[in-house]
Protein backbone atom coordinates (compact mmCIF):
# COMPACT_ATOMS: atom_id res chain seq x y z
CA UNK A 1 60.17 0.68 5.33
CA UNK A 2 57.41 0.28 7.94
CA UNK A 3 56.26 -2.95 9.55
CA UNK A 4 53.40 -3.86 6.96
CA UNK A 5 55.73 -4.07 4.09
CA UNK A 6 58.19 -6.08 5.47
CA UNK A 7 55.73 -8.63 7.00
CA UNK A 8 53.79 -9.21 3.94
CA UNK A 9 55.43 -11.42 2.17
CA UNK A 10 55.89 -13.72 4.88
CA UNK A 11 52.33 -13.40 5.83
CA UNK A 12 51.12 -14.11 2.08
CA UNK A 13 53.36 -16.89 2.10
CA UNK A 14 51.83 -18.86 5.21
CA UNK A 15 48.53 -17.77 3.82
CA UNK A 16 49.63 -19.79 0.60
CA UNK A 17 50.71 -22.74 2.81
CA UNK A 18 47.80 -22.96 4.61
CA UNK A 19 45.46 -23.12 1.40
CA UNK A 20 47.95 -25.82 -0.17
CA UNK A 21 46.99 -28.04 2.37
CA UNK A 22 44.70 -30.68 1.70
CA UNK A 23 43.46 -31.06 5.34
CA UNK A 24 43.01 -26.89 6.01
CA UNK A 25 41.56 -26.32 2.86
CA UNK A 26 38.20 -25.91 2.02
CA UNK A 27 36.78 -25.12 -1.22
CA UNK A 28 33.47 -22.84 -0.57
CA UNK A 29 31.03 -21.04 -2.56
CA UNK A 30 31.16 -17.34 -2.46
CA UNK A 31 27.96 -15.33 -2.97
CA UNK A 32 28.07 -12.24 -3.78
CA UNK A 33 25.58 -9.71 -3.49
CA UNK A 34 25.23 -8.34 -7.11
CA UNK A 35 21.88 -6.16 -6.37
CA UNK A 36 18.19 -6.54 -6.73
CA UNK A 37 15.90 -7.18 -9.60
CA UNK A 38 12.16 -7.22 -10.37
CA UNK A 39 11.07 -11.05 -10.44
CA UNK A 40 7.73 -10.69 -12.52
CA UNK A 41 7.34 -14.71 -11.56
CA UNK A 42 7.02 -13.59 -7.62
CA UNK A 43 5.83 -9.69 -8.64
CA UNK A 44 8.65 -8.22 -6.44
CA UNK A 45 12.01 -7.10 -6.02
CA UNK A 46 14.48 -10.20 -5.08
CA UNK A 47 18.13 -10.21 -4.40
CA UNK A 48 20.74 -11.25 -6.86
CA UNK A 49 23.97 -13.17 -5.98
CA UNK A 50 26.67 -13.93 -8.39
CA UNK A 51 28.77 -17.27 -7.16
CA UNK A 52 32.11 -17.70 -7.03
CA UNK A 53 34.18 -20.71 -6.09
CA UNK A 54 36.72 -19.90 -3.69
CA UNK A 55 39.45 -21.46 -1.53
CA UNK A 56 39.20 -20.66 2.66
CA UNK A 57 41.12 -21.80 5.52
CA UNK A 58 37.70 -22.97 7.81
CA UNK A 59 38.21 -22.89 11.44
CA UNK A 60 35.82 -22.70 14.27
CA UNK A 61 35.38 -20.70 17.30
CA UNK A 62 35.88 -21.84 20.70
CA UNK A 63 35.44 -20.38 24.06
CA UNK A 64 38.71 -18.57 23.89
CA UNK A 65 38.64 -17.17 20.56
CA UNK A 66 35.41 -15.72 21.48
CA UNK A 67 36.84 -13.79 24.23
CA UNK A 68 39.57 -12.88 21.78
CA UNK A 69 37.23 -11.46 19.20
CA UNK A 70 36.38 -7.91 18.94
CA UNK A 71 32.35 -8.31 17.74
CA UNK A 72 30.43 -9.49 20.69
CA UNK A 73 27.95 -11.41 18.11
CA UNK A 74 30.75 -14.18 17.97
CA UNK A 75 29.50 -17.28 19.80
CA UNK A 76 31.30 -20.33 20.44
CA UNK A 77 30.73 -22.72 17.52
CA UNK A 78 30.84 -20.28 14.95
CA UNK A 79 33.11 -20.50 11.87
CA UNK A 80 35.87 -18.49 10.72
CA UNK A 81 36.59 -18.59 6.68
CA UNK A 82 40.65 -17.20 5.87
CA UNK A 83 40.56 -16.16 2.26
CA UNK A 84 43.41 -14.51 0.67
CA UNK A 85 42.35 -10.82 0.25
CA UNK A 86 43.10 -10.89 -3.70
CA UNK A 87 40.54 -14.07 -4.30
CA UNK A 88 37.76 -11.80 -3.25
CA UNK A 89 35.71 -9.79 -5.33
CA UNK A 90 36.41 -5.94 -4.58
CA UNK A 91 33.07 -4.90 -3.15
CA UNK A 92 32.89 -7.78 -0.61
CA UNK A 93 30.15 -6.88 2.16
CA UNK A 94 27.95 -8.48 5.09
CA UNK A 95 24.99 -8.85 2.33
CA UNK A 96 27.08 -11.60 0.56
CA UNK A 97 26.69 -15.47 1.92
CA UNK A 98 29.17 -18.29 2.26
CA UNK A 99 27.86 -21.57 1.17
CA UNK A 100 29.65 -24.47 2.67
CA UNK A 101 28.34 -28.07 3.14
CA UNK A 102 25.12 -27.73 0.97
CA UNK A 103 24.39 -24.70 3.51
CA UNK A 104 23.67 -21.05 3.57
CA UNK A 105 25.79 -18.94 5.93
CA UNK A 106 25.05 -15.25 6.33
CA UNK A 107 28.43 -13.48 7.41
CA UNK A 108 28.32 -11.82 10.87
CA UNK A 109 31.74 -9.71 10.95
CA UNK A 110 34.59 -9.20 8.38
CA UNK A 111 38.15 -8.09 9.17
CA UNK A 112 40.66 -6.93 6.50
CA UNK A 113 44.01 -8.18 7.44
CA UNK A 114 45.61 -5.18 5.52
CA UNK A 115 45.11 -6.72 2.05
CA UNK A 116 46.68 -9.84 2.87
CA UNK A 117 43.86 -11.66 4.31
CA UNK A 118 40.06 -11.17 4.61
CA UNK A 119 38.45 -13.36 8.07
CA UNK A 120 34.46 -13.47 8.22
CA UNK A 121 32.78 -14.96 10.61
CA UNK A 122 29.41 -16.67 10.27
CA UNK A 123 26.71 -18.56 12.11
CA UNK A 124 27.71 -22.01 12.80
CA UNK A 125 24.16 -23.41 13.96
């Protein structure tokens, strides 16, 4: 049995924990890049999203985490949203958005947590 199967559980557990609780969780809207489409209103092509309401754990970066974190575009201030890998939708990708306090977030790095957990980081000006 190697190390990823036996720490799964556990991990999926905490993951659970951490989305049960009322003062970690944060419910956000998901938008997911569904393609383009020909908008004969504006006479070009636009982007479609399809929206999805979805539980995160939201934390924010500090000066240490930032040091921590492998993408060099983390700054200081930036959020991090914890989802639980199976509330995603399976083609999840830096063109989708994270809406969160009546505003638009464009994701700036995503790290799969080996099916357990998804983390993306966005913009947090």
């Amino acid at each position: 049995m190697g190390v990823i199967s036996r720490v799964r559980k556990p991990v999926r557990s905490v993951i659970n924990m951490l989305l049960a609780d009322p003062y970690l969780k944060k419910v956000v809207l998901y938008r997911k890049f569904a393609g383009q489409a020909f908008d004969t209103s504006a006479g070009h092509t636009v982007d479609a999203y399809e929206d999805l309401s979805l539980a995160a754990v939201e934390l924010r970066h500090n000066n240490r985490s930032v040091l921590a974190a492998a993408s060099s575009e983390i700054q200081a201030g930036d959020l991090l949203y914890i989802f639980r890998a199976e509330d995603l939708p399976e083609d999840y990708s830096m063109r989708d958005y994270i809406v969160s306090g009546g505003t638009t977030k464009k994701i700036k790095s995503i790290t799969d947590i080996f099916d357990m957990a998804v983390l993306m980081s966005v913009d947090g000006t």
